[in-house]
Protein backbone atom coordinates (compact mmCIF):
# COMPACT_ATOMS: atom_id res chain seq x y z
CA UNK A 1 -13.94 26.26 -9.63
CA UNK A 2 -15.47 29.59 -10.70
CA UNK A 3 -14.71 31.81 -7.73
CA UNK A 4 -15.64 35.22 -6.77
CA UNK A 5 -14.42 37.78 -4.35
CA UNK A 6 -16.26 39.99 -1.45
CA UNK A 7 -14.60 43.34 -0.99
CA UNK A 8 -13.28 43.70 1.88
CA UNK A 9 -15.16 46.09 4.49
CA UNK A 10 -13.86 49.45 5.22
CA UNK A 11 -10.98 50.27 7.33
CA UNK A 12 -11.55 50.53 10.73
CA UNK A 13 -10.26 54.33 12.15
CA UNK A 14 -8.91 54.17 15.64
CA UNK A 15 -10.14 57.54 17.03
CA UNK A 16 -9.16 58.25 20.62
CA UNK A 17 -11.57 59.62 23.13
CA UNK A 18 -14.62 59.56 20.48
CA UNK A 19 -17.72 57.10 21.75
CA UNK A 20 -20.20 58.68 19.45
CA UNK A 21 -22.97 56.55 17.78
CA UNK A 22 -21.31 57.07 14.16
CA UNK A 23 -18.48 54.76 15.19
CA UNK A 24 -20.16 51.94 17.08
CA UNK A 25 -19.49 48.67 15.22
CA UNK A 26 -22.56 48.43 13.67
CA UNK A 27 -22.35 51.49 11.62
CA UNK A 28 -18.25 50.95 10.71
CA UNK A 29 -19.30 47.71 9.42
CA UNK A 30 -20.98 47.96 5.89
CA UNK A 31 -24.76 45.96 6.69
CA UNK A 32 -24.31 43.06 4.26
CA UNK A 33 -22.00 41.79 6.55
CA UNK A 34 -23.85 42.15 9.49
CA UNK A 35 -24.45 38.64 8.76
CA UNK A 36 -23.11 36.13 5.94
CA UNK A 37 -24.26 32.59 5.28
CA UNK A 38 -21.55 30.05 3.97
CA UNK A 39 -20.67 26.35 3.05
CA UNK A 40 -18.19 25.42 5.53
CA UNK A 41 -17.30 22.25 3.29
CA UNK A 42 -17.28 24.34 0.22
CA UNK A 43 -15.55 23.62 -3.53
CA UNK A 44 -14.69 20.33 -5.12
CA UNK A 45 -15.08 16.80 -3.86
CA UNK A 46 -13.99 13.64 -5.76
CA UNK A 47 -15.88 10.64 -4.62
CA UNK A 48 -16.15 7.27 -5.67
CA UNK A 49 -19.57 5.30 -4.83
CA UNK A 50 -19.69 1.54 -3.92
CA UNK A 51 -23.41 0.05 -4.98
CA UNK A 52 -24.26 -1.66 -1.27
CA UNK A 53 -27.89 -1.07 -1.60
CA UNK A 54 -27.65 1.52 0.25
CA UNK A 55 -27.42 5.62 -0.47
CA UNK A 56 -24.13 7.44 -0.13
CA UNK A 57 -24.69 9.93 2.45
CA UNK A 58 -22.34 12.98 2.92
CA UNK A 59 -22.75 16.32 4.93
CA UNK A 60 -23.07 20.18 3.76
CA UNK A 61 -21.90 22.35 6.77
CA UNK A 62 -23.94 25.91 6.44
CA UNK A 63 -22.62 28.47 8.60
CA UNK A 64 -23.65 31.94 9.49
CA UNK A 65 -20.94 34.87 10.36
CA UNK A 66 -20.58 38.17 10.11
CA UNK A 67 -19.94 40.69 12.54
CA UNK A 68 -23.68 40.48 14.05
CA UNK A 69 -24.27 36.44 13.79
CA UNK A 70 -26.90 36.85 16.55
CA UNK A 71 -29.23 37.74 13.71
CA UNK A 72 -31.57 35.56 12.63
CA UNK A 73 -31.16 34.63 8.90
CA UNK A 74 -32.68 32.37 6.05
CA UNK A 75 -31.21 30.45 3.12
CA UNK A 76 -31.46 27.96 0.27
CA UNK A 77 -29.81 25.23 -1.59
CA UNK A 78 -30.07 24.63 -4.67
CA UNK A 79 -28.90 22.36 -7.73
CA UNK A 80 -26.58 24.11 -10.67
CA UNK A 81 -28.35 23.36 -13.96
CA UNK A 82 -26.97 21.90 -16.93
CA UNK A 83 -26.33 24.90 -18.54
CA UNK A 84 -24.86 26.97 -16.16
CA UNK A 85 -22.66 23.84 -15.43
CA UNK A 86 -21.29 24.09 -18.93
CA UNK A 87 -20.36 27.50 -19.30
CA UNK A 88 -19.05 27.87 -15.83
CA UNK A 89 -17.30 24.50 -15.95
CA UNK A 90 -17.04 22.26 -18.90
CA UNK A 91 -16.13 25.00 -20.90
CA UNK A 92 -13.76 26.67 -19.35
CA UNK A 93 -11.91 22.92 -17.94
CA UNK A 94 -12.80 20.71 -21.23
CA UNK A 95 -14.44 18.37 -19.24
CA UNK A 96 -17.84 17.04 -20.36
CA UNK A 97 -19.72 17.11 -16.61
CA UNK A 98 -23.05 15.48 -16.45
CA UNK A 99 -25.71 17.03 -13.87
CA UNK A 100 -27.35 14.98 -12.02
CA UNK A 101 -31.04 14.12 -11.90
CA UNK A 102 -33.10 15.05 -9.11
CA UNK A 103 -34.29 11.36 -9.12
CA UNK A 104 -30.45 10.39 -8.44
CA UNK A 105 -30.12 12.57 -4.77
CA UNK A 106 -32.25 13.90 -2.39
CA UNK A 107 -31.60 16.71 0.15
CA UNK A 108 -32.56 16.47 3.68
CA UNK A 109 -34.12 19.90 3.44
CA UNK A 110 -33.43 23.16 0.78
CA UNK A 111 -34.79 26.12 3.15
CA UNK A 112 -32.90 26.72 6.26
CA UNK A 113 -33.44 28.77 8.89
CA UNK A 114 -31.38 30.01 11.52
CA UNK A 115 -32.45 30.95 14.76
CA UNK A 116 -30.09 33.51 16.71
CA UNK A 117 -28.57 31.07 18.47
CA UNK A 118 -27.89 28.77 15.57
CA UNK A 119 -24.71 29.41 14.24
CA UNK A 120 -24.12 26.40 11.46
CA UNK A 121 -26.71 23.84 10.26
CA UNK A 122 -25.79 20.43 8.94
CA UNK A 123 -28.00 19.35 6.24
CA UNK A 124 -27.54 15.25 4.85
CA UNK A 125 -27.41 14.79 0.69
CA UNK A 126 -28.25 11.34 -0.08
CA UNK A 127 -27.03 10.07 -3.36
CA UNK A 128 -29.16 7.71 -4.95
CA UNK A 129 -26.45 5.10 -6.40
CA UNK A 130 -28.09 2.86 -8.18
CA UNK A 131 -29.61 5.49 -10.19
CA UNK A 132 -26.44 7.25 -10.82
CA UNK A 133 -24.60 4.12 -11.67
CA UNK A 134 -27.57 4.19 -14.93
CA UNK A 135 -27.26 7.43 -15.39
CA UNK A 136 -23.14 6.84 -15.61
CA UNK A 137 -23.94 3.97 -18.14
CA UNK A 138 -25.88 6.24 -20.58
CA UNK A 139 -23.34 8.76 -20.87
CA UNK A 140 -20.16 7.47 -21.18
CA UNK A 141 -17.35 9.58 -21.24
CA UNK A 142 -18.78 12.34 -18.91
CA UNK A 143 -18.17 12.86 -15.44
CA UNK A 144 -21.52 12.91 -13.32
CA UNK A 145 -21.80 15.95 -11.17
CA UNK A 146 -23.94 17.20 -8.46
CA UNK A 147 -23.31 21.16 -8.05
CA UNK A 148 -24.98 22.33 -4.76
CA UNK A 149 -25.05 26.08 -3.94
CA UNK A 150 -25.87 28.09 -1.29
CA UNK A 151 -28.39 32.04 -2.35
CA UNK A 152 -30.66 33.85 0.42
CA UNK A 153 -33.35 36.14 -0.70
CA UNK A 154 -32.92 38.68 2.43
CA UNK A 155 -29.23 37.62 3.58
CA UNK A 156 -25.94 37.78 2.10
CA UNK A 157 -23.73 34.67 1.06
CA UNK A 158 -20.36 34.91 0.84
CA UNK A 159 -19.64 34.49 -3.21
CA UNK A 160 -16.36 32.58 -2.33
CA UNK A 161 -17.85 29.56 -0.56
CA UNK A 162 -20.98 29.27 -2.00
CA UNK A 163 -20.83 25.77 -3.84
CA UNK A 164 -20.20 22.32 -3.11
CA UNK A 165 -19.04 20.44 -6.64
CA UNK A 166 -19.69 16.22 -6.00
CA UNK A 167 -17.51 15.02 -8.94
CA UNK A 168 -17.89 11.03 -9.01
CA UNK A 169 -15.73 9.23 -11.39
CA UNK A 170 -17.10 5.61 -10.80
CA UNK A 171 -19.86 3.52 -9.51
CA UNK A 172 -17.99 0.12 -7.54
CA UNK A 173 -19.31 -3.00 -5.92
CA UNK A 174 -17.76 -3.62 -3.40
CA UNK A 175 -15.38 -6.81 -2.71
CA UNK A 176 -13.75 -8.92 0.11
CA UNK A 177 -9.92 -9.92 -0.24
CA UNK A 178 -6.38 -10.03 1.75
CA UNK A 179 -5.28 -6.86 2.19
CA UNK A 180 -1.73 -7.56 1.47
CA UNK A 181 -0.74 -9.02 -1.85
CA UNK A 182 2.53 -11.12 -2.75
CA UNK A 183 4.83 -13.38 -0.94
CA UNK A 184 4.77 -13.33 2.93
CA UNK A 185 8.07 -14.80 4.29
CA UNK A 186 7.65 -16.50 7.93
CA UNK A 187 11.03 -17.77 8.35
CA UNK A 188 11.74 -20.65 11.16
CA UNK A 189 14.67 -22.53 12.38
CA UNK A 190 14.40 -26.46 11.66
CA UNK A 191 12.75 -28.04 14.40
CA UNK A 192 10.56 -25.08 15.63
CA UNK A 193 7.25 -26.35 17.57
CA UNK A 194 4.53 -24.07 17.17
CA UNK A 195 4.40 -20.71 15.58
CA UNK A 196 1.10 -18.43 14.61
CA UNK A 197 0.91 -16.56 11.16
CA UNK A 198 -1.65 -13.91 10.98
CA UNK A 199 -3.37 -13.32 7.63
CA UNK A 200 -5.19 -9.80 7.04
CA UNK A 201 -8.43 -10.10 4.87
CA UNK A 202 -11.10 -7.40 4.76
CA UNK A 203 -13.30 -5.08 2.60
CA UNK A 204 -12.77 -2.44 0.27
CA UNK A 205 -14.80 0.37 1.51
CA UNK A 206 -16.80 1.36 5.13
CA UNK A 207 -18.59 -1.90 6.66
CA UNK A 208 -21.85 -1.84 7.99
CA UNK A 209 -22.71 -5.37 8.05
CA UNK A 210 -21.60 -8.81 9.27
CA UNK A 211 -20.23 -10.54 6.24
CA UNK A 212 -19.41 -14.37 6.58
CA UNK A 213 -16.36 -15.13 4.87
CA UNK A 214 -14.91 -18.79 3.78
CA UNK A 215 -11.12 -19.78 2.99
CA UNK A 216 -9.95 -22.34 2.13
CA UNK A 217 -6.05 -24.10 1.13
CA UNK A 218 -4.96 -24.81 -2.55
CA UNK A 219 -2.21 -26.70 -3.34
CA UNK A 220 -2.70 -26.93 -6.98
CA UNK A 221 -2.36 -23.49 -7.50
CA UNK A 222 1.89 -24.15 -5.96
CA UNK A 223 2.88 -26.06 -8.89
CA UNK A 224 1.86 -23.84 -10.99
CA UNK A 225 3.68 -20.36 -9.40
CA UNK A 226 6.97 -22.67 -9.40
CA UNK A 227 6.72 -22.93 -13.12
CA UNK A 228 5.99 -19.11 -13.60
CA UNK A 229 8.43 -17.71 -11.39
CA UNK A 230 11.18 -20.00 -11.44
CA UNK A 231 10.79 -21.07 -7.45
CA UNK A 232 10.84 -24.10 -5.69
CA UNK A 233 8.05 -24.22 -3.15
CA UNK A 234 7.19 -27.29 -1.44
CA UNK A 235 3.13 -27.33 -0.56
CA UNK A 236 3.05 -27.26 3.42
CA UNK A 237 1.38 -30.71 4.77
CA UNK A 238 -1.76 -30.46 5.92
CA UNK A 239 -0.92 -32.00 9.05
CA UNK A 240 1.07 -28.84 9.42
CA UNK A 241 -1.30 -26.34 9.51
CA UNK A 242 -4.70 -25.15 10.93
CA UNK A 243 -7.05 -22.32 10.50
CA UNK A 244 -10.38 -21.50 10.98
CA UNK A 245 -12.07 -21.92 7.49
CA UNK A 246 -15.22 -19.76 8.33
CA UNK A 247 -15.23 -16.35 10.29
CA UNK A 248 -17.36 -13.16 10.07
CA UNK A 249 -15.75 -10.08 9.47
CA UNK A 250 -18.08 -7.80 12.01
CA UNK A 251 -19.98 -4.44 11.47
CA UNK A 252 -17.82 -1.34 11.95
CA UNK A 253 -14.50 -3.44 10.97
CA UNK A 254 -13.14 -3.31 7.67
CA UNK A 255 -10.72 -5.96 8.26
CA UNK A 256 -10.09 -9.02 10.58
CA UNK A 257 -6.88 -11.22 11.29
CA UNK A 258 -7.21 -14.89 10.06
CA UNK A 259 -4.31 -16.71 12.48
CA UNK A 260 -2.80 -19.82 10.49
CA UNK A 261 -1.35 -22.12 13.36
CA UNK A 262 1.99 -23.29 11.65
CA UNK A 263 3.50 -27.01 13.55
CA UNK A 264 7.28 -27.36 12.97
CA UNK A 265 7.38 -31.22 13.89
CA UNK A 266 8.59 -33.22 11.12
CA UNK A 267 9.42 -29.65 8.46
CA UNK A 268 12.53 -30.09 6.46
CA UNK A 269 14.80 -26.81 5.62
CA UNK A 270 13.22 -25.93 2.09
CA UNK A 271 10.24 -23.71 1.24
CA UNK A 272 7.15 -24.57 1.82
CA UNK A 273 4.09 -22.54 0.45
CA UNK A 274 0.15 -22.40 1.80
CA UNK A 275 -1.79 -20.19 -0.59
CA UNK A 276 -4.83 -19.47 1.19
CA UNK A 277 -8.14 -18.86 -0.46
CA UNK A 278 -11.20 -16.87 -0.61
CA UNK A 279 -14.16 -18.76 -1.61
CA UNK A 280 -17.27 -17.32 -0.42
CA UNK A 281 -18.94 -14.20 1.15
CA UNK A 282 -22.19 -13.70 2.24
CA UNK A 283 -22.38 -10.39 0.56
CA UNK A 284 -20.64 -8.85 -2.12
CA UNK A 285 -18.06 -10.29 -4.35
CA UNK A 286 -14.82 -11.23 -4.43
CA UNK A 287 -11.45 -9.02 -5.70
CA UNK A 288 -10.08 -10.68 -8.50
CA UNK A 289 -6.42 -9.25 -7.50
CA UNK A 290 -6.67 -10.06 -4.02
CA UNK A 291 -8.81 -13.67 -3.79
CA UNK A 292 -5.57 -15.40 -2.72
CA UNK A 293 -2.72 -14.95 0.05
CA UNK A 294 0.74 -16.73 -0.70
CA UNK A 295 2.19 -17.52 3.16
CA UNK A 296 6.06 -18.50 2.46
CA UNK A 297 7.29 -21.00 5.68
CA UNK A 298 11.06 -20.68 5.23
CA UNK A 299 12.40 -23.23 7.56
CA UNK A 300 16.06 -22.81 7.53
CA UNK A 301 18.75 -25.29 8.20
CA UNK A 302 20.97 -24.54 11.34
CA UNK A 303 23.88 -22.28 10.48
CA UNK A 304 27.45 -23.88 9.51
CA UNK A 305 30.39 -23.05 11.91
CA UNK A 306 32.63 -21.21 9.44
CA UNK A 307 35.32 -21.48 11.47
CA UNK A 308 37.48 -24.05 9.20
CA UNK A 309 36.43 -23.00 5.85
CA UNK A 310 38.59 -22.43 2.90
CA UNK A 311 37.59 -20.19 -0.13
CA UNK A 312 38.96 -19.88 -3.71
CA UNK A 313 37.79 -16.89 -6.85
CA UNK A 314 38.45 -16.15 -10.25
CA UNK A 315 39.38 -12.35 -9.03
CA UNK A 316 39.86 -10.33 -6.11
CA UNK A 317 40.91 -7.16 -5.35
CA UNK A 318 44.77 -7.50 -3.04
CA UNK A 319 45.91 -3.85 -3.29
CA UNK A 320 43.26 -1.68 -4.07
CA UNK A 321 41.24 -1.59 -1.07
CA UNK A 322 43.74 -1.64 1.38
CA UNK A 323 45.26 -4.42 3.81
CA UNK A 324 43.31 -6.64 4.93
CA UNK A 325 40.35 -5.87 2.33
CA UNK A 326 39.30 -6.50 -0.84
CA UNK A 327 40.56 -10.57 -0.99
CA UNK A 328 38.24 -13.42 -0.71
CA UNK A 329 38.47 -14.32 2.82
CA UNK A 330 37.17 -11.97 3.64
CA UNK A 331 34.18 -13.16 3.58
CA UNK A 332 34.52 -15.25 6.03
CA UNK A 333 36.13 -13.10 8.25
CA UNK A 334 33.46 -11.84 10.90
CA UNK A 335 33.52 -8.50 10.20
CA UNK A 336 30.83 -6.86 8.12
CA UNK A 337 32.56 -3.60 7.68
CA UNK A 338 35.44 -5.67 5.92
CA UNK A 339 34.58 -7.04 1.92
CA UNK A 340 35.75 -9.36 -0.86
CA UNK A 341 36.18 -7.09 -4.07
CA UNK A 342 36.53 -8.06 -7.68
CA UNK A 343 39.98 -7.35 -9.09
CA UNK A 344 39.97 -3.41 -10.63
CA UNK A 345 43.73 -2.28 -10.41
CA UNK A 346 45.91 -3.20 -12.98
CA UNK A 347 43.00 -4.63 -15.28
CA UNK A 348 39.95 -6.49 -14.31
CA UNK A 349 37.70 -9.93 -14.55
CA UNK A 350 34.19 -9.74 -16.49
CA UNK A 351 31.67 -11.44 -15.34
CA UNK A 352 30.60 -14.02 -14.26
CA UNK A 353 32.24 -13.50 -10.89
CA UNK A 354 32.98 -17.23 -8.79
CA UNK A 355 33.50 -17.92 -5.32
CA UNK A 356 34.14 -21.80 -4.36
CA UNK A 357 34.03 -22.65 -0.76
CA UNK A 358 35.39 -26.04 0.85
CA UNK A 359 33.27 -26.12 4.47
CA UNK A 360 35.62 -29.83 5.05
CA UNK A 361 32.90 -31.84 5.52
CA UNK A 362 29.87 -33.78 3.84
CA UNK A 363 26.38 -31.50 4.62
CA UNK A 364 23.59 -31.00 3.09
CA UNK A 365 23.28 -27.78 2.05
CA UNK A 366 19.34 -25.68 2.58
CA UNK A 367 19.84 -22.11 1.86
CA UNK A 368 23.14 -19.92 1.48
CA UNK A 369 23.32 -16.03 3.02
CA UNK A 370 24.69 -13.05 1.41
CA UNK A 371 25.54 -9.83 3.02
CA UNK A 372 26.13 -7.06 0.64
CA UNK A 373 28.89 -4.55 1.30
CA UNK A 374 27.91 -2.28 4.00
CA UNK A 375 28.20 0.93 2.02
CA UNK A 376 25.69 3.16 0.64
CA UNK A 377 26.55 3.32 -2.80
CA UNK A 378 28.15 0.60 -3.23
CA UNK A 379 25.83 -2.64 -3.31
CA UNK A 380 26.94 -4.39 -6.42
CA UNK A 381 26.12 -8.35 -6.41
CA UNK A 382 22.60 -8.02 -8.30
CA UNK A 383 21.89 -12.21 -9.61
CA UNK A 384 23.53 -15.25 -9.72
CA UNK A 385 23.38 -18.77 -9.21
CA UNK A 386 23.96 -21.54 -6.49
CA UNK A 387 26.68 -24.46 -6.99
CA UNK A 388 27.06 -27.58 -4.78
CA UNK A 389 29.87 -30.24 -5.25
CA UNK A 390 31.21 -33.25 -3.72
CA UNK A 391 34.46 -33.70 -5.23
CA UNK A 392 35.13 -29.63 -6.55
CA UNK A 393 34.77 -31.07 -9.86
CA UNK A 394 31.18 -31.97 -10.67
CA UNK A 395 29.14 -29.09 -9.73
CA UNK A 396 25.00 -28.96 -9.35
CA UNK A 397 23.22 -26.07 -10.13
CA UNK A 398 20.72 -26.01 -7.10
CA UNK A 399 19.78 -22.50 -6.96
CA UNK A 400 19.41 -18.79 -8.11
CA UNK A 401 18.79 -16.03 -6.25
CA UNK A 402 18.23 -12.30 -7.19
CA UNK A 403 19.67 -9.51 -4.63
CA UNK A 404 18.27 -6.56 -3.26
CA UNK A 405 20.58 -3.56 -2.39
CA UNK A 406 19.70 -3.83 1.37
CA UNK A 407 22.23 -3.78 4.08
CA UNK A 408 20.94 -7.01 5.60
CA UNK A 409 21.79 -10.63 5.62
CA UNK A 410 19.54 -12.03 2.65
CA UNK A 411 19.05 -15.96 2.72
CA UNK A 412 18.02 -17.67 -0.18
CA UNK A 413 16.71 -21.61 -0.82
CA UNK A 414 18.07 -24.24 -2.53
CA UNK A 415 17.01 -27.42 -3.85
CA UNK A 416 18.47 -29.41 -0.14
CA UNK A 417 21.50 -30.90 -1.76
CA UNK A 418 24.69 -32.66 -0.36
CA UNK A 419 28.11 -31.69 -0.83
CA UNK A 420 31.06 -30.83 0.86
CA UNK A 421 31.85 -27.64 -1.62
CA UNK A 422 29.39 -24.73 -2.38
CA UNK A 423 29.69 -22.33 -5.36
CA UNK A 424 28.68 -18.70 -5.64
CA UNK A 425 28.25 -17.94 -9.46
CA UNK A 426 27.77 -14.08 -9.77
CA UNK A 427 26.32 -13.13 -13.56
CA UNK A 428 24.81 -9.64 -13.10
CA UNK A 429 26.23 -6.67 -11.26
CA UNK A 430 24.73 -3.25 -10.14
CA UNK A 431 27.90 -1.30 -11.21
CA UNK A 432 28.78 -2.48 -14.98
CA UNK A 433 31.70 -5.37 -13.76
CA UNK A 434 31.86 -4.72 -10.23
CA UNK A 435 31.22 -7.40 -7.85
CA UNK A 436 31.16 -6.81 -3.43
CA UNK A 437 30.27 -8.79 -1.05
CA UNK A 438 30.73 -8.24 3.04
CA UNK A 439 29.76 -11.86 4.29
CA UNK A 440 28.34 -14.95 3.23
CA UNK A 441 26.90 -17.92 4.79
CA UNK A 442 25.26 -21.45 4.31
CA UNK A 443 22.68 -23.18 5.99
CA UNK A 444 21.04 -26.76 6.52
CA UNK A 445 21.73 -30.35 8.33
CA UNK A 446 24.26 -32.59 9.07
């Protein structure tokens, strides 16, 4: 923004002893700043208008100073016109701005007066948005623009906070989704009763009205995000849910909770999947991006007893790590500060990196746990796949999972398979052919 400068009144002189009328405050003080008018809520503001019927309403803050405000003073606002836009700002930025027309805003009132008590003055610009979203449609490529400024015939303005520059880039309806997008994990033990699942759905922009707002469950739409993302969600029974399929998202709120009552009687340990839907509002539209809301139930199997387990690899690491670290059973060990390690002294095993456990006994096998190693650079299992065997010779691929580099357990499904061994096939690794892993764990029935 063009900007200008006041000079700075003179220095005050401290003079001991002297109370003569030439230094009172009123004659140190140059007289144009007796009193100065400004815009509080001066230079640029971006906005973005939402077409609700409705004007966009915003506030210019006028406020008197100087070092005798008790005056009374007068001012004006005004609009910037086209031409003094473009030399002052399109020029100089390389920005084609488009000024306004007076049919597109109105101003509360252009002459203000202040009293000498008044020391600021808010006055209301209404934006007229369905005439600026025309005006926006027959000029594409500029910017629309509504440059207030503040001039006084008989007062002075301060030059550096005279003008208020309303950029706005876009004219939007606006629309009603979830405000969250992607997978929401709820994970349950098998054989939970009743748990509650809270869904957050609301609107894009301020809310002054009571919207009515209808959802409702589809199950088509599961069989179709298996097949694009590789998963293996099971649609949750309707028996096993409940929610209330109309609610009214009320003035003043711009969102609202939808609870989803989820009943654990008869669940298996898989996957299951309720995409909830948006299919109607009484006002508005509906997002495109956010019409949908994917709630994950992850009901996992109990946890095995580890206690008797055996494990086997293609490569560990016996000397390199110290005692008691770096070897394979370690990851069954307990201890999270403790990891297996793929072999790197003396040579080294590329991928893919195995790890074949025997639990001794037939299960049926939900979801499997991995801990990475608890170190912060050193994370390295990054994808793989999930083995399960009965006889350690004819393996199942039931499973792949992609890793995060989190410290925490991660627990992955598995098509529910039975088997007495389970297989850990590492093919992609974080640190070239590095593989580390603090703990692992399986999960399901008996």
């Amino acid at each position: 923004m063009k900007t200008k400068y006041i000079l700075a009144a003179s220095a005050f002189v401290l003079l001991g002893a002297c109370d003569e009328s030439e230094y009172e405050l009123e004659n140190l003080v140059p007289e144009q700043y007796h009193k100065v008018l400004y815009i509080n809520n001066s230079g640029t503001i971006d906005m973005i208008l939402y077409n609700t019927g409705e004007d966009n309403t915003c506030k210019l803050s006028i406020f008197k100073g100087g070092s005798q405000s008790e005056q009374t003073a007068d001012a004006i606002i005004g609009v910037l016109e086209q031409d003094v836009v473009d030399k002052t700002y399109s020029e100089p930025e390389m920005v084609n701005y488009k000024v306004l027309a007076p049919e597109c805003y109105s101003i509360e009132t252009t002459e203000l007066h202040f009293s000498s008590e008044d020391r600021f003055k808010n006055v209301t610009v209404a934006i007229h948005v369905p005439e600026v979203e025309k005006t926006i449609a027959r000029n594409p490529g500029a910017i629309c623009v509504l440059p207030l400024y503040l001039y006084s015939r008989t007062d002075s303005v301060n030059e550096y906070k005279n003008e208020t520059f309303i950029k706005i880039s876009e004219v939007l309806t606006p629309t009603l989704g979830f405000m969250s997008t992607g997978i929401d994990y709820q994970t349950y033990t098998v054989g939970f009763d009743m748990e509650t699942a809270k869904i957050e759905f609301g609107l894009d922009t301020d809310n002054s009205w009571d919207i009515d707002c209808m959802f409702e469950v589809d199950p088509d739409f599961v069989a179709g995000y298996n097949a694009e993302h590789g998963t293996s969600f099971v649609v949750l029974p309707e028996k096993n849910y409940s929610f209330e399929k109309e609610i009214t998202l009320s003035k003043e709120k711009k969102s609202i909770d939808l609870p989803v009552t989820i009943n654990g009687n008869g669940l298996q340990p898989v996957d299951y999947l309720l995409p909830v839907r948006v299919v109607d509002v009484s006002l508005f539209g509906i997002s495109e991006t956010t019409n949908i809301y994917l709630l994950a139930i992850r009901v996992i199997g109990n946890q095995f007893d580890r206690s008797n387990w055996s494990i086997t690899t293609n490569t560990e690491e016996k000397t390199g790590e110290g005692a008691n670290n770096g070897v394979a059973t370690c990851l069954l060990d307990g201890n999270i500060n403790s990891f297996w390690h793929s072999q790197w002294s003396g040579g080294s095993v590329n991928l893919p990196h195995e790890l074949t456990v025997d639990v001794k006994e037939t299960v049926t096998f939900s979801h499997f746990g991995l801990m990475e190693r608890q170190h912060a650079s050193y994370k390295d299992v990054k994808a793989g796949e999930f083995y399960v065997s009965s006889d350690n010779t004819n393996w199942t691929l039931v499973g792949k999972f992609e890793a995060k580099q989190v410290y925490e357990n991660q627990v992955f499904p598995v098509t529910p398979t039975k088997g007495r061994y389970f297989k850990i096939r590492i093919t992609e690794s974080n640190r070239e052919q590095n593989s580390s892993l603090a703990e692992i764990y399986a999960y399901g029935t008996k």
